[in-house]
Structures are given as structure tokens and as C-alpha cells.
C-alpha atoms as a PDB file:
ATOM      1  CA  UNK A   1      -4.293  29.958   2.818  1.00  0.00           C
ATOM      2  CA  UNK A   2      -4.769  26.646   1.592  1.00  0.00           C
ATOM      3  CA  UNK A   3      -8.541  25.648   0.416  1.00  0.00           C
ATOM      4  CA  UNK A   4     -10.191  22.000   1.771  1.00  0.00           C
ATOM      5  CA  UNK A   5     -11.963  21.891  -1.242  1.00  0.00           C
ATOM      6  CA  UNK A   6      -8.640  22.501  -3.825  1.00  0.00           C
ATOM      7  CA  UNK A   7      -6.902  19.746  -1.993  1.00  0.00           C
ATOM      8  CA  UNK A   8      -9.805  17.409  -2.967  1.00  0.00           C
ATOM      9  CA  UNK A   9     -10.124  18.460  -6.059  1.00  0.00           C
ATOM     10  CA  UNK A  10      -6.087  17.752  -6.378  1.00  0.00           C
ATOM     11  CA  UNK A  11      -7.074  14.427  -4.980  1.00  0.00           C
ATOM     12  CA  UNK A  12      -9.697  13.654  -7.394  1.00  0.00           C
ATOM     13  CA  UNK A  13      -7.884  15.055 -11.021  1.00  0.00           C
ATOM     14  CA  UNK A  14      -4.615  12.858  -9.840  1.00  0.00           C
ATOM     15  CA  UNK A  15      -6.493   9.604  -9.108  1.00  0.00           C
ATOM     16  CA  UNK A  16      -8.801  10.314 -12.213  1.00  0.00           C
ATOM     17  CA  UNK A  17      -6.323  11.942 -15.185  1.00  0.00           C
ATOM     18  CA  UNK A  18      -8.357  14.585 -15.902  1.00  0.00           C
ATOM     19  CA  UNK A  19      -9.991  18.007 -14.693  1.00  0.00           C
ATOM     20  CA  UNK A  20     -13.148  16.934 -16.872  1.00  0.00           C
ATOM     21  CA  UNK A  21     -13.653  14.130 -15.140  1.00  0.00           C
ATOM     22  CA  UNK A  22     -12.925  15.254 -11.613  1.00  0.00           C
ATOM     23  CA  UNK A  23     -15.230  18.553 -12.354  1.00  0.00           C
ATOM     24  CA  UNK A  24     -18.252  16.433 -13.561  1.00  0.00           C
ATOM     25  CA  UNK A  25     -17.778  14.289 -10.108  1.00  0.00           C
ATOM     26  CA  UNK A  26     -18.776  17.725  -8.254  1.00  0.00           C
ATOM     27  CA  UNK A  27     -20.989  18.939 -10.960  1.00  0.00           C
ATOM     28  CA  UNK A  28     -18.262  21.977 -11.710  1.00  0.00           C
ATOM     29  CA  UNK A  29     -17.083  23.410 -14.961  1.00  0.00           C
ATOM     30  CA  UNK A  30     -13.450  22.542 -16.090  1.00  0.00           C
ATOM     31  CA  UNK A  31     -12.279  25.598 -15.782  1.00  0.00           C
ATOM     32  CA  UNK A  32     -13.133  25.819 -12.362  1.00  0.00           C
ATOM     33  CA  UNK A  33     -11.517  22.554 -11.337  1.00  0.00           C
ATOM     34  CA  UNK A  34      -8.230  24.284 -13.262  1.00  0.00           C
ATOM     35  CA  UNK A  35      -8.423  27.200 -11.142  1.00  0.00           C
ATOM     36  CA  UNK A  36      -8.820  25.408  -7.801  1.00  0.00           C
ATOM     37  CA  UNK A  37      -5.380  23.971  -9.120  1.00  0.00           C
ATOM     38  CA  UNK A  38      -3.683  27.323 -10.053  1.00  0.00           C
ATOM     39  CA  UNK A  39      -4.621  28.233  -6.641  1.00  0.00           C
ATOM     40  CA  UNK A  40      -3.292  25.843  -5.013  1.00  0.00           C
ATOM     41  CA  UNK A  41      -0.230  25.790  -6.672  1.00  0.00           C
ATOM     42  CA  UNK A  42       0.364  29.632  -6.100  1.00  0.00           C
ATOM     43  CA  UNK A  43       0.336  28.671  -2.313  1.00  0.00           C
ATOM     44  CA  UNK A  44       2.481  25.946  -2.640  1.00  0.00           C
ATOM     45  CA  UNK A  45       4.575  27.612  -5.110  1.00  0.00           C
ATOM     46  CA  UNK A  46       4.832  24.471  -6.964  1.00  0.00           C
ATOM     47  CA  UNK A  47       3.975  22.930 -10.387  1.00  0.00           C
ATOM     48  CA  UNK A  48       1.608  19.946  -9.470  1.00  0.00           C
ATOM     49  CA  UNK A  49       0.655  18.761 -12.527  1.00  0.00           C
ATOM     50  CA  UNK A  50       2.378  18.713 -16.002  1.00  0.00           C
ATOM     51  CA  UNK A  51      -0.460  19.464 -18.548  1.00  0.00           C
ATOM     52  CA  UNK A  52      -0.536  19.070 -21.972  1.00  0.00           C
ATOM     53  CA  UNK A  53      -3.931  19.273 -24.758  1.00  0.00           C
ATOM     54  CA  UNK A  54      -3.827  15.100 -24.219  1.00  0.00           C
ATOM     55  CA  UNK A  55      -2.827  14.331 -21.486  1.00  0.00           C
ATOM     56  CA  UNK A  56      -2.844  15.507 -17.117  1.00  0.00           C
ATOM     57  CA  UNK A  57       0.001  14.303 -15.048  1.00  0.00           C
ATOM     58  CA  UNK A  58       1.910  14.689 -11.789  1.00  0.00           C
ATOM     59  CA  UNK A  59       5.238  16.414 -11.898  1.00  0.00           C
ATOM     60  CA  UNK A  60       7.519  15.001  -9.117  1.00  0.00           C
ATOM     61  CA  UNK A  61       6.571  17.625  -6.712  1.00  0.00           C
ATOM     62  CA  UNK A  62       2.571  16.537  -7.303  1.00  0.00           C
ATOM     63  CA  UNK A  63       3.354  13.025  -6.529  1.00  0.00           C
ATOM     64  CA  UNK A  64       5.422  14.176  -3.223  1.00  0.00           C
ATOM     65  CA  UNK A  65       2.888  15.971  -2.184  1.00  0.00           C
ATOM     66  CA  UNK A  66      -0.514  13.377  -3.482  1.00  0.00           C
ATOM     67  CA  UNK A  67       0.193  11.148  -0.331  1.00  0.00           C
ATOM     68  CA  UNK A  68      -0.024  14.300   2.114  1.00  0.00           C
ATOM     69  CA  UNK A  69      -3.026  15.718   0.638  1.00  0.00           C
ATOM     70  CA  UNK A  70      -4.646  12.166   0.545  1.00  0.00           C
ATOM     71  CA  UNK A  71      -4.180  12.137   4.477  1.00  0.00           C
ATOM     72  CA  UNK A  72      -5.602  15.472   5.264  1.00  0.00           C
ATOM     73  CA  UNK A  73      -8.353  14.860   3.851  1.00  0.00           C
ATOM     74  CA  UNK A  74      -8.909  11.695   5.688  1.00  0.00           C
ATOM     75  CA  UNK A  75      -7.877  13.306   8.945  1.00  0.00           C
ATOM     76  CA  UNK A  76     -10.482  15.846   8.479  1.00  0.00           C
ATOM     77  CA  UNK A  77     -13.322  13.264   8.080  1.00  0.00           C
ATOM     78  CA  UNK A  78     -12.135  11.260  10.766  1.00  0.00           C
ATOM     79  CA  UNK A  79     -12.052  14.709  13.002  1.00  0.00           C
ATOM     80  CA  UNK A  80     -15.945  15.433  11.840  1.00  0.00           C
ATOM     81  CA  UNK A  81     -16.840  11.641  12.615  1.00  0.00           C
ATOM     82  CA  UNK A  82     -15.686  12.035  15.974  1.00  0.00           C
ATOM     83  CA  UNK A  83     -18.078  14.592  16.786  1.00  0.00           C
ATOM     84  CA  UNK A  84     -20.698  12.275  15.932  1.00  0.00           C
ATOM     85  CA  UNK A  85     -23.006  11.428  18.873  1.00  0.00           C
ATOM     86  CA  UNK A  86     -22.787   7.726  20.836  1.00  0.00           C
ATOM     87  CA  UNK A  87     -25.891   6.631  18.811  1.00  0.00           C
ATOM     88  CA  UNK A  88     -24.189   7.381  15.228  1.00  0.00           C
ATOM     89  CA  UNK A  89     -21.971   4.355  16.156  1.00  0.00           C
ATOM     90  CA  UNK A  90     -20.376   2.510  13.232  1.00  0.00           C
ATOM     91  CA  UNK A  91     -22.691   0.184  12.008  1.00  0.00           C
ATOM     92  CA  UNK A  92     -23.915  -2.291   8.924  1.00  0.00           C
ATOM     93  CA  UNK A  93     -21.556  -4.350   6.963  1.00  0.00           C
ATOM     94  CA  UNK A  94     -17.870  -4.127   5.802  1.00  0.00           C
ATOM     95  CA  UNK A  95     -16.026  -6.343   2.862  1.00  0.00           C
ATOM     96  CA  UNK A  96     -12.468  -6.211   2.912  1.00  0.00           C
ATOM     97  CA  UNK A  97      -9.974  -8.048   0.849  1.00  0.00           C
ATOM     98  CA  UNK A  98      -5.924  -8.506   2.231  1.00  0.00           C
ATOM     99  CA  UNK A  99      -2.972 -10.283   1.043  1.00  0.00           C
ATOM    100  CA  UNK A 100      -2.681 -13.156   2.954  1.00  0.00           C
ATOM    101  CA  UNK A 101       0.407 -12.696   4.871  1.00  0.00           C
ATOM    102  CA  UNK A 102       0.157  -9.403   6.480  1.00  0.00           C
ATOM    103  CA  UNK A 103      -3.850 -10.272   6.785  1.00  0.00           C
ATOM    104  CA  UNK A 104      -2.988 -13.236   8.833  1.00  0.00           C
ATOM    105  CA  UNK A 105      -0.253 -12.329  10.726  1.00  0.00           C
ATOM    106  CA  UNK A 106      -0.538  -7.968  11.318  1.00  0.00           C
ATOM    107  CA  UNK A 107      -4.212  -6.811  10.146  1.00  0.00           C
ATOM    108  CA  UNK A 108      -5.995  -9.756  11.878  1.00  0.00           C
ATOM    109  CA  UNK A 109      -5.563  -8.743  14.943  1.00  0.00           C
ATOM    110  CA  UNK A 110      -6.003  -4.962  14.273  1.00  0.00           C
ATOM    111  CA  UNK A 111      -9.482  -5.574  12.695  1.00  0.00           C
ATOM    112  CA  UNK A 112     -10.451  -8.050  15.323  1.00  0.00           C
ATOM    113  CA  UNK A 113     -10.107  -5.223  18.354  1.00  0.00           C
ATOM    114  CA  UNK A 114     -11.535  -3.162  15.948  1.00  0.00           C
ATOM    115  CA  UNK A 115     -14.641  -4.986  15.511  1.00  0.00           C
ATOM    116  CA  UNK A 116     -15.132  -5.581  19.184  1.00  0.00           C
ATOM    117  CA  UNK A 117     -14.691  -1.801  19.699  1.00  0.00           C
ATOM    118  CA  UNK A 118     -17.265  -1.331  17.397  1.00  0.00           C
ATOM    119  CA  UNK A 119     -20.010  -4.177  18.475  1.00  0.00           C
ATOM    120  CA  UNK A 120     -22.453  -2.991  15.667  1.00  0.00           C
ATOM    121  CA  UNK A 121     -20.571  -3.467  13.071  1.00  0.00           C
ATOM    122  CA  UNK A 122     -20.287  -6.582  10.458  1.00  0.00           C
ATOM    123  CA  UNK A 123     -17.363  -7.779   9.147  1.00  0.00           C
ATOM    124  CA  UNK A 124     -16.786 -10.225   6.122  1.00  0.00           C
ATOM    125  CA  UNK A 125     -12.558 -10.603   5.346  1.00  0.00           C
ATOM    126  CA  UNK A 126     -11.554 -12.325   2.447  1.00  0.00           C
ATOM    127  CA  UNK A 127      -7.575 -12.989   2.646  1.00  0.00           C
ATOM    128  CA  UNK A 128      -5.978 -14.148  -0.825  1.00  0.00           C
ATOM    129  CA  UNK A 129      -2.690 -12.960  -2.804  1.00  0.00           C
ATOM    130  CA  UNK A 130      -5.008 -12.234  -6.496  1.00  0.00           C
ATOM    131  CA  UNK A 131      -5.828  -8.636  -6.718  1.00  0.00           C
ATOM    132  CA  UNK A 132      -9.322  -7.975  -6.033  1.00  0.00           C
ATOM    133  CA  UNK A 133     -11.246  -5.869  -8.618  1.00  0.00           C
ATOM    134  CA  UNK A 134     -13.147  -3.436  -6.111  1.00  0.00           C
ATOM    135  CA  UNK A 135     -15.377  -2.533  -9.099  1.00  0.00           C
ATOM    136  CA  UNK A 136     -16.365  -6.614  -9.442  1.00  0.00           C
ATOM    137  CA  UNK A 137     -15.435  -8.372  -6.602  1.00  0.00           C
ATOM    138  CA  UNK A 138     -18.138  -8.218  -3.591  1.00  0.00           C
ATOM    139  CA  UNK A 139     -15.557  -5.478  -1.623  1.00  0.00           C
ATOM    140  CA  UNK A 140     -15.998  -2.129  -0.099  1.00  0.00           C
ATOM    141  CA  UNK A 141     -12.145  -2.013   0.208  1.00  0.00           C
ATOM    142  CA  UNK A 142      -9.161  -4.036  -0.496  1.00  0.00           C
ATOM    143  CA  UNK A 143      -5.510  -3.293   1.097  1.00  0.00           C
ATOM    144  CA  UNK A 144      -2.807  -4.233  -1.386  1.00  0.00           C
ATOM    145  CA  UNK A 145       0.760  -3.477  -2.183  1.00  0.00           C
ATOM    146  CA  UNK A 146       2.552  -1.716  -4.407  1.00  0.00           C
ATOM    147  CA  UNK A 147       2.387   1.096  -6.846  1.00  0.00           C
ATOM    148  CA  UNK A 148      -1.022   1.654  -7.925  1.00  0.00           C
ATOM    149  CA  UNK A 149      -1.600   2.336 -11.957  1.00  0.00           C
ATOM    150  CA  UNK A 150      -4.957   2.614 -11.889  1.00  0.00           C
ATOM    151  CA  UNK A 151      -6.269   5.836 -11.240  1.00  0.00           C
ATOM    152  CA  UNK A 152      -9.845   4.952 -11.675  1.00  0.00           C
ATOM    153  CA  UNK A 153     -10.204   4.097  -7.268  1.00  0.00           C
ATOM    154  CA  UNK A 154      -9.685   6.214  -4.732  1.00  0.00           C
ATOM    155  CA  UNK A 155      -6.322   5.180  -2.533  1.00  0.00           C
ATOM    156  CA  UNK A 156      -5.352   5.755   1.247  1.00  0.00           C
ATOM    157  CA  UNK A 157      -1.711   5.511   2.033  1.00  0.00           C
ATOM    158  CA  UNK A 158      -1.262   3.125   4.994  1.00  0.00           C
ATOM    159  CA  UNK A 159       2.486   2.744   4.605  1.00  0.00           C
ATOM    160  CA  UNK A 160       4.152   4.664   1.965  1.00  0.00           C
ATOM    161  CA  UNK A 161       7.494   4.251   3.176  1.00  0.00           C
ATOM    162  CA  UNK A 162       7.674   0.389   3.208  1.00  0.00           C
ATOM    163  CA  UNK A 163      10.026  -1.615   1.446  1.00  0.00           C
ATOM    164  CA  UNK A 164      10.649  -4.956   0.237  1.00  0.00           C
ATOM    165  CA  UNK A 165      13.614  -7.428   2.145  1.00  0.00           C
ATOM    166  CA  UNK A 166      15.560 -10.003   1.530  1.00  0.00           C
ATOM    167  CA  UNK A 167      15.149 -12.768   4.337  1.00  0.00           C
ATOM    168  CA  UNK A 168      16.433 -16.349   5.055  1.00  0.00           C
ATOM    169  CA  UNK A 169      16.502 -18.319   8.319  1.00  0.00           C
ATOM    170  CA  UNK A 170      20.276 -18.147  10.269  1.00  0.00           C
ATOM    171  CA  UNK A 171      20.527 -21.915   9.565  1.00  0.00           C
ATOM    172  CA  UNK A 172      19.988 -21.778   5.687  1.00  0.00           C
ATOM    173  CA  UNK A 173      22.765 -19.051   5.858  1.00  0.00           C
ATOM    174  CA  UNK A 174      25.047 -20.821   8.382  1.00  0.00           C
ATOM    175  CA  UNK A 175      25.344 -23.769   5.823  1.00  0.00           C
ATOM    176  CA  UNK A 176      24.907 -22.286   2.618  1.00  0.00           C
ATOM    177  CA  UNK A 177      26.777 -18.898   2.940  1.00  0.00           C
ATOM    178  CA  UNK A 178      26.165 -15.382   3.205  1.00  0.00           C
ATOM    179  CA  UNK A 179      25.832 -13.006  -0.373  1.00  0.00           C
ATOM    180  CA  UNK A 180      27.499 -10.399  -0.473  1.00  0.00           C
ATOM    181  CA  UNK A 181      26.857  -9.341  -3.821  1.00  0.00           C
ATOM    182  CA  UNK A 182      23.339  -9.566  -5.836  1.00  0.00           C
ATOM    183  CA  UNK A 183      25.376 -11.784  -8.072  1.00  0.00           C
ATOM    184  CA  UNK A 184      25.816 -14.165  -5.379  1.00  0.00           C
ATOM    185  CA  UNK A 185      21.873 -14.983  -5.454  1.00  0.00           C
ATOM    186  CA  UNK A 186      22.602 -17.396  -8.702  1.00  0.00           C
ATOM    187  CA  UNK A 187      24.038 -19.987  -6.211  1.00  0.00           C
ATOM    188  CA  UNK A 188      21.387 -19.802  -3.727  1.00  0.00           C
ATOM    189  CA  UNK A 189      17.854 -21.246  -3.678  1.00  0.00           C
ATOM    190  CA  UNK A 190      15.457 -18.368  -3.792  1.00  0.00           C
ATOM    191  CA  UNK A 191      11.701 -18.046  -2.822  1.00  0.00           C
ATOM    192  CA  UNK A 192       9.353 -16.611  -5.722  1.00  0.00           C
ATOM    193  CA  UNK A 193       6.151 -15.681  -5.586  1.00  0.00           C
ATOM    194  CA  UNK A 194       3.729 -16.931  -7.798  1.00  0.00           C
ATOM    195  CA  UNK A 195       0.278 -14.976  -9.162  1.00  0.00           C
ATOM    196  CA  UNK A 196      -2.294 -15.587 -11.609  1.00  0.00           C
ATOM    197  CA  UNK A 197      -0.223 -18.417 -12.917  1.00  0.00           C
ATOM    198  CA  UNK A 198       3.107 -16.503 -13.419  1.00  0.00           C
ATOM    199  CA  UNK A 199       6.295 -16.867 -11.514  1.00  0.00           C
ATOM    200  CA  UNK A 200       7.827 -13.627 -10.357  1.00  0.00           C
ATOM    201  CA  UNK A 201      11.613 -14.712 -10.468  1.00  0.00           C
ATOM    202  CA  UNK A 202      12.932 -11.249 -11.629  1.00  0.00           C
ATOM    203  CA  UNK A 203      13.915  -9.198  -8.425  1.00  0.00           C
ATOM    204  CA  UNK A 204      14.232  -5.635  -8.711  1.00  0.00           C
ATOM    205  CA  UNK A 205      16.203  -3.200  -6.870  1.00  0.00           C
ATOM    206  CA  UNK A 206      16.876   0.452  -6.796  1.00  0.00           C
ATOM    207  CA  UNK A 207      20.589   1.303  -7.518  1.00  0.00           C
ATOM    208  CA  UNK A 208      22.199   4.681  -8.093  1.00  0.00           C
ATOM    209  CA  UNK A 209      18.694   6.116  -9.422  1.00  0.00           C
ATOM    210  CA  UNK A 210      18.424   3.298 -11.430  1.00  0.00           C
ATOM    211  CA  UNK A 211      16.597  -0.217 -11.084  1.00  0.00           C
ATOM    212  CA  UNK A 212      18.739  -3.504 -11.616  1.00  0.00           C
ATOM    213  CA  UNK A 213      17.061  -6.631 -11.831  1.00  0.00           C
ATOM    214  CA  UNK A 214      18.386 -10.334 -10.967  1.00  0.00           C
ATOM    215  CA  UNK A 215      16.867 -12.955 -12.207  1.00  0.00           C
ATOM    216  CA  UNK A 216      16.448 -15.886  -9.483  1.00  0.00           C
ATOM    217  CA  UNK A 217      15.883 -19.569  -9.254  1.00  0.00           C
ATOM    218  CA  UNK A 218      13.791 -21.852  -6.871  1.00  0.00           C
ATOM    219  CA  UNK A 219      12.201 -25.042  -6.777  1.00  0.00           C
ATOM    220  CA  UNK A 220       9.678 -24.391  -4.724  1.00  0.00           C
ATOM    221  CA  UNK A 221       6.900 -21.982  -5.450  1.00  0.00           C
ATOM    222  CA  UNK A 222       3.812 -21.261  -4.416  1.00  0.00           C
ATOM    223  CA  UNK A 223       0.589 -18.460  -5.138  1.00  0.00           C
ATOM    224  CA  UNK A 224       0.891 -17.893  -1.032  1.00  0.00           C
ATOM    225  CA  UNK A 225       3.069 -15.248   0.113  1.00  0.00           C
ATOM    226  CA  UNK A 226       2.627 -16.542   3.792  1.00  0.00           C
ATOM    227  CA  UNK A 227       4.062 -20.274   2.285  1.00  0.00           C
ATOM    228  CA  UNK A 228       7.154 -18.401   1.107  1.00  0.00           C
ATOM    229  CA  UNK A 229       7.673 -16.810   4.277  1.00  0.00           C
ATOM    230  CA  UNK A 230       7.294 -19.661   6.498  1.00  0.00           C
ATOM    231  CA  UNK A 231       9.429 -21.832   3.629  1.00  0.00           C
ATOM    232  CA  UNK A 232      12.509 -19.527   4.878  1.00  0.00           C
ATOM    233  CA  UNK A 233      12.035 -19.467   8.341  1.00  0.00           C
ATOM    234  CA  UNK A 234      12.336 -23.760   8.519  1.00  0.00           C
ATOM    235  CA  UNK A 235      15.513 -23.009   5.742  1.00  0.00           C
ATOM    236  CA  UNK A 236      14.362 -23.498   2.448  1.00  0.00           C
ATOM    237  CA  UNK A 237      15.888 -20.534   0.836  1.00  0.00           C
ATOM    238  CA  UNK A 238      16.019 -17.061   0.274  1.00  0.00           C
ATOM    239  CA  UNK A 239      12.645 -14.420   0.313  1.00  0.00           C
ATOM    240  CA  UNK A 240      12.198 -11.140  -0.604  1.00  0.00           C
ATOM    241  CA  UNK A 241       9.635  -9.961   1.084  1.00  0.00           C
ATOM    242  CA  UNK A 242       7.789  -7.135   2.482  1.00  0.00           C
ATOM    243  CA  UNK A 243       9.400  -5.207   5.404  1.00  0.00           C
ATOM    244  CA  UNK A 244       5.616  -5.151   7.374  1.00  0.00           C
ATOM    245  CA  UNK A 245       5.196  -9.171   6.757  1.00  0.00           C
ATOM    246  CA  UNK A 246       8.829 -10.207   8.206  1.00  0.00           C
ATOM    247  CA  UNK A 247      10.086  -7.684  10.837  1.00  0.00           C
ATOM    248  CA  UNK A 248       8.512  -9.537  13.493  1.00  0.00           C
ATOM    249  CA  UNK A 249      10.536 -12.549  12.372  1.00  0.00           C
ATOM    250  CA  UNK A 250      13.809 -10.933  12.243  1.00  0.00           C
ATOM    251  CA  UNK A 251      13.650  -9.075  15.638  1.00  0.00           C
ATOM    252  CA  UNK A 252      12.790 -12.269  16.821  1.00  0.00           C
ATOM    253  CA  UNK A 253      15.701 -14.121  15.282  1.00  0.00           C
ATOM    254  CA  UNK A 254      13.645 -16.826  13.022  1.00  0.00           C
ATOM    255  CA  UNK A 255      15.187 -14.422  10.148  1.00  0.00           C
ATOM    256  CA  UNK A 256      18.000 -12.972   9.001  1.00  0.00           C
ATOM    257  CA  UNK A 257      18.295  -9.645   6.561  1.00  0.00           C
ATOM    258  CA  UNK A 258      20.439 -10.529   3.549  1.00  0.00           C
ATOM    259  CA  UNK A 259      22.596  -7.818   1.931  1.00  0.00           C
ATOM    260  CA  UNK A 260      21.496  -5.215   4.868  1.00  0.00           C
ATOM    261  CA  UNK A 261      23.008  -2.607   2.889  1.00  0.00           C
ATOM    262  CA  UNK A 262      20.868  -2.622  -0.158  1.00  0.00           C
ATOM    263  CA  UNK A 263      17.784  -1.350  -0.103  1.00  0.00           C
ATOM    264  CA  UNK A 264      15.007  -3.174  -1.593  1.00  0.00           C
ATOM    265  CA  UNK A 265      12.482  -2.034  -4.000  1.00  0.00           C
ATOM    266  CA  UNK A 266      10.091   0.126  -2.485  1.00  0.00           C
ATOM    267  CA  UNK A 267       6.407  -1.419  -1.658  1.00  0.00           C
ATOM    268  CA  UNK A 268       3.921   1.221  -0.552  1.00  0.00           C
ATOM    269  CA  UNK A 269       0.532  -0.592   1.010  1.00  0.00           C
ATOM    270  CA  UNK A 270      -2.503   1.416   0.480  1.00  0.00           C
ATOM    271  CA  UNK A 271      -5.942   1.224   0.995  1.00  0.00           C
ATOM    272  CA  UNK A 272      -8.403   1.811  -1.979  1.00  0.00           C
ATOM    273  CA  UNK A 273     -11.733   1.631  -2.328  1.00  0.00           C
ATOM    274  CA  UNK A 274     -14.021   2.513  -6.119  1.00  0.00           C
ATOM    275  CA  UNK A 275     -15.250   6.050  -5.169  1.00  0.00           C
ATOM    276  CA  UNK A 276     -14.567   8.837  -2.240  1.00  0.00           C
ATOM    277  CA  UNK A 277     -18.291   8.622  -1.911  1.00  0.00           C
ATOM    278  CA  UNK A 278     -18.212   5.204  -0.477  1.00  0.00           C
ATOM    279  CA  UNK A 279     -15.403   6.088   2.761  1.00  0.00           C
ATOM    280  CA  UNK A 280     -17.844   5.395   5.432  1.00  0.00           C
ATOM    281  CA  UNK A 281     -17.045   6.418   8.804  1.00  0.00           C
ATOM    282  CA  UNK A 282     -16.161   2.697   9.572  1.00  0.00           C
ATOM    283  CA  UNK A 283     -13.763   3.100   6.479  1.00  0.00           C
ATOM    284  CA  UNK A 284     -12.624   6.088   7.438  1.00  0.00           C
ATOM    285  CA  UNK A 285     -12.108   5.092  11.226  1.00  0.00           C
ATOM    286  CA  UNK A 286     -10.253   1.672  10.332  1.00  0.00           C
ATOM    287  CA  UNK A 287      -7.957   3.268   8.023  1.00  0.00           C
ATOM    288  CA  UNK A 288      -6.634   5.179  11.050  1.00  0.00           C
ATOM    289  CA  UNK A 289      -5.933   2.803  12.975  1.00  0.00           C
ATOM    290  CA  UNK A 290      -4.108   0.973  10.598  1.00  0.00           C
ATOM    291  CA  UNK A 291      -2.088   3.644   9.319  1.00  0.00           C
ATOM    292  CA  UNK A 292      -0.769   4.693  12.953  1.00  0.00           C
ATOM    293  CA  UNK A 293       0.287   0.854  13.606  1.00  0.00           C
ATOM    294  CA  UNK A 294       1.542   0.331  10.005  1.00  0.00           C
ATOM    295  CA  UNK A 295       3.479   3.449  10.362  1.00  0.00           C
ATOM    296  CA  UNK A 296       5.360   1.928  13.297  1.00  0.00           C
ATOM    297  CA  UNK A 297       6.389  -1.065  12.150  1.00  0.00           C
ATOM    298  CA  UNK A 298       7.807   0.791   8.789  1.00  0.00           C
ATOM    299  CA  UNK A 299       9.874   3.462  11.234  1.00  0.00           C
ATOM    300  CA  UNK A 300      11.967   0.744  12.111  1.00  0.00           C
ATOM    301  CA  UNK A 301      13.337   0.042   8.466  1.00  0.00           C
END
């Protein structure tokens, strides 16, 4: 039978790198944090991490399985915080930083029922497209895209299965043609995004196990993914974007998919937040009900 407390400490030596480090969280030895491992292994039957004297990594098994673990452990909290009594509502005060497209347009109104379910509880949402430093930045959690590299946080999957899209309006493709080949994009006007001063005009896409990337050209540009978005809806060009930000758009017809037989790069959104210790029950409870709408929208890709 499967241990709660090996899947945590699973958790904890994936998003940290090290046993050391994830034993010294729970004041345990090393060695005990390895056996929790071993164990857990032996009832998977499965190698989770590859070890060496330098170094602690996920085999490709450990990172198919990270994402599952991650949830149970946040289904069991939110199970124990919904035994809580009517006077342990959520309360106090929670920072949270989103992109600015999917903040606007899909968490928005998530977080503002949310909030009114919960009348006790403070709010403070700060919506940009730079990556918030949860260790700096006045935060208690940010939502962002992507594959995460830093293993110092803690991260919630909200939608591991998401991918990104290329998009333009019916009109911009009713006058200036339909790709049908990546190649095809060099006589088109795309829509980069821009961060931190940088314009991200190479487009990457997974092909035969392998990634090939096309370079694109715009000129327009902008550091606001929302900009880009609503730039191809009025016919401005191409976007690749986000399944989450533009379904809504193309099962409403302001959008059309472009090449709808190749996938796009994949584009998990998760949660994160500095330490396991700071999950809160409002944390804990939100991240539910984002997940289960999130979820939806990305079972239609």
C-alpha cells in the first residue's frame, strides 16, 4: 500500500533536487527520505528517480507520475479542509499574480465567485505578462505557463495537458491565404510576444519526437499577450497562443485554428507558490476550483 507521507516526500525531493534537502524540510535523516523512495518505488514498480553521487533526477516514469502525486496530495488537504467547521471559514488576505490574458478573460471571473463565496476573505490580483518572483514579489501565489525549471517553489498542476495554437481571424485568412505548411508562415504577418524586452519570434513545435522551430516576422509587437490576441481577432495577423486564452474565440467564430493538424508546443499552467507550508486552505480551495474548470476547457483540444 502506498504511504501519504512517501508521496510527499516524492513531492518535495523532485521540486527540491535533493533527499538532503527535502529530509532537513521534515527534520529526517537522508537515509530515511531514500527509503520512503525505495518504498515507493517497490509499489509502483518503477524507477522514479535517476540518482547519481552529484546529482537527483526524474526518470520519465517520475515525471509521469510528479503531476499525479502533486494532486493527491492536494485532494487530501482539500478533503481535511472540508471537515472544517462553518466558523473556520476562509479568511485574511490573498496575493495572486496571472498573465494577463487568461486573468482577464477565464480566472477573473472564477476568482470573483470565489471571493463572494467566501465573504471573509481579501483579495489583491495583480495581472501582468513578467514572471513574478514569489520569493520577492509581494505574492502568496502566481499562476503561470509553461515548463517550470525552478525547483526551488512548490507547483500545482492546473492544466497539464494544454497546448499552444495557432490563431488568426477568418478575414485575415480569407484575403491572405491559408498555410498549409510551417514554411508558409514566412509570407504571413505573425503576432510575437514580447517579455522583458525580448521578442519571442522563434516558434517551436513538436515533430516526430523532435522540436522544429520557425522563425517568424511581425510588425507589430507588444509585452501584452491579451494585445496579440485581440490584434488577430480585428485581422492583423497570425498568433500562437495558448489553447485556454483562445478557445472561446474560435468556438465562437472570431478565430480560426491554423494548420489544425499540427500540434503546438505543449504549455502546462500551474500554480506555484515558495513553500508547501504556505497552501492555506483558501490556496488550497481555489486551486480546485480552477483546476476542475481549466480541465474542461483543455478536454476540448
Amino acid at each position: 500500500m502506498i504511504r501519504l507521507e512517501d508521496v510527499t516526500l516524492f513531492v518535495r525531493s523532485a521540486a527540491l533536487g535533493s533527499f538532503s534537502r527535502a529530509a532537513r524540510e521534515v527534520n529526517l535523516l537522508p537515509g530515511q527520505v531514500s527509503a520512503a523512495i525505495q518504498r515507493l518505488e517497490r509499489e509502483l514498480d518503477r524507477r522514479l528517480f535517476a540518482r547519481s553521487t552529484r546529482s537527483l533526477r526524474l526518470t520519465a516514469e517520475g515525471e509521469k507520475y510528479l503531476p499525479y502525486a502533486q494532486e493527491m496530495l492536494a485532494l487530501m488537504q482539500a478533503g481535511a479542509d472540508s471537515l472544517q467547521s462553518h466558523e473556520d471559514a476562509l479568511s485574511g488576505e490573498l496575493k495572486i499574480a496571472l498573465p494577463s490574458d487568461i486573468g482577464r478573460n477565464i480566472l477573473l471571473p472564477l476568482i470573483t465567485d470565489f471571493c463572494r463565496d467566501h465573504p471573509a476573505l481579501s483579495v489583491r490580483l495583480s495581472l501582468s505578462d513578467q514572471i513574478s518572483d514569489v520569493f520577492r514579489d509581494p505574492v502568496d501565489i502566481a499562476i503561470r505557463y509553461g515548463k517550470l525549471d525552478d525547483s526551488s517553489y512548490v507547483a500545482l498542476p492546473l492544466a497539464e495537458d494544454n497546448r499552444r495554437v495557432m490563431v488568426a481571424s477568418p478575414a485575415y485568412l480569407d484575403q491572405h491565404g491559408r498555410p498549409e505548411k510551417l514554411e508558409d508562415l514566412a509570407q504571413h504577418h505573425c503576432l510575437p510576444f514580447v517579455m522583458g524586452g525580448h521578442v519571442y519570434d522563434k516558434w517551436s513545435f513538436p515533430q516526430e519526437g523532435m522540436r522544429r522551430q520557425i522563425t517568424v516576422k511581425s510588425r507589430l509587437l507588444c509585452d501584452d499577450a491579451e494585445v496579440a490576441r485581440r490584434w488577430a481577432i480585428a485581422g492583423m495577423g497570425i498568433a500562437y497562443k495558448s489553447w485556454i486564452d483562445v478557445c472561446g474565440d474560435i468556438q465562437q467564430g472570431r478565430l480560426e485554428i491554423v494548420l489544425p493538424q499540427l500540434p503546438g508546443e505543449s504549455t502546462p499552467l500551474h500554480l506555484i507558490c515558495p513553500h508547501r507550508k504556505q497552501f492555506s486552505a483558501a490556496i488550497r480551495a481555489l486551486h480546485g476550483v480552477l483546476r476542475t474548470h481549466l480541465r474542461a476547457i483543455t478536454a476540448q483540444l
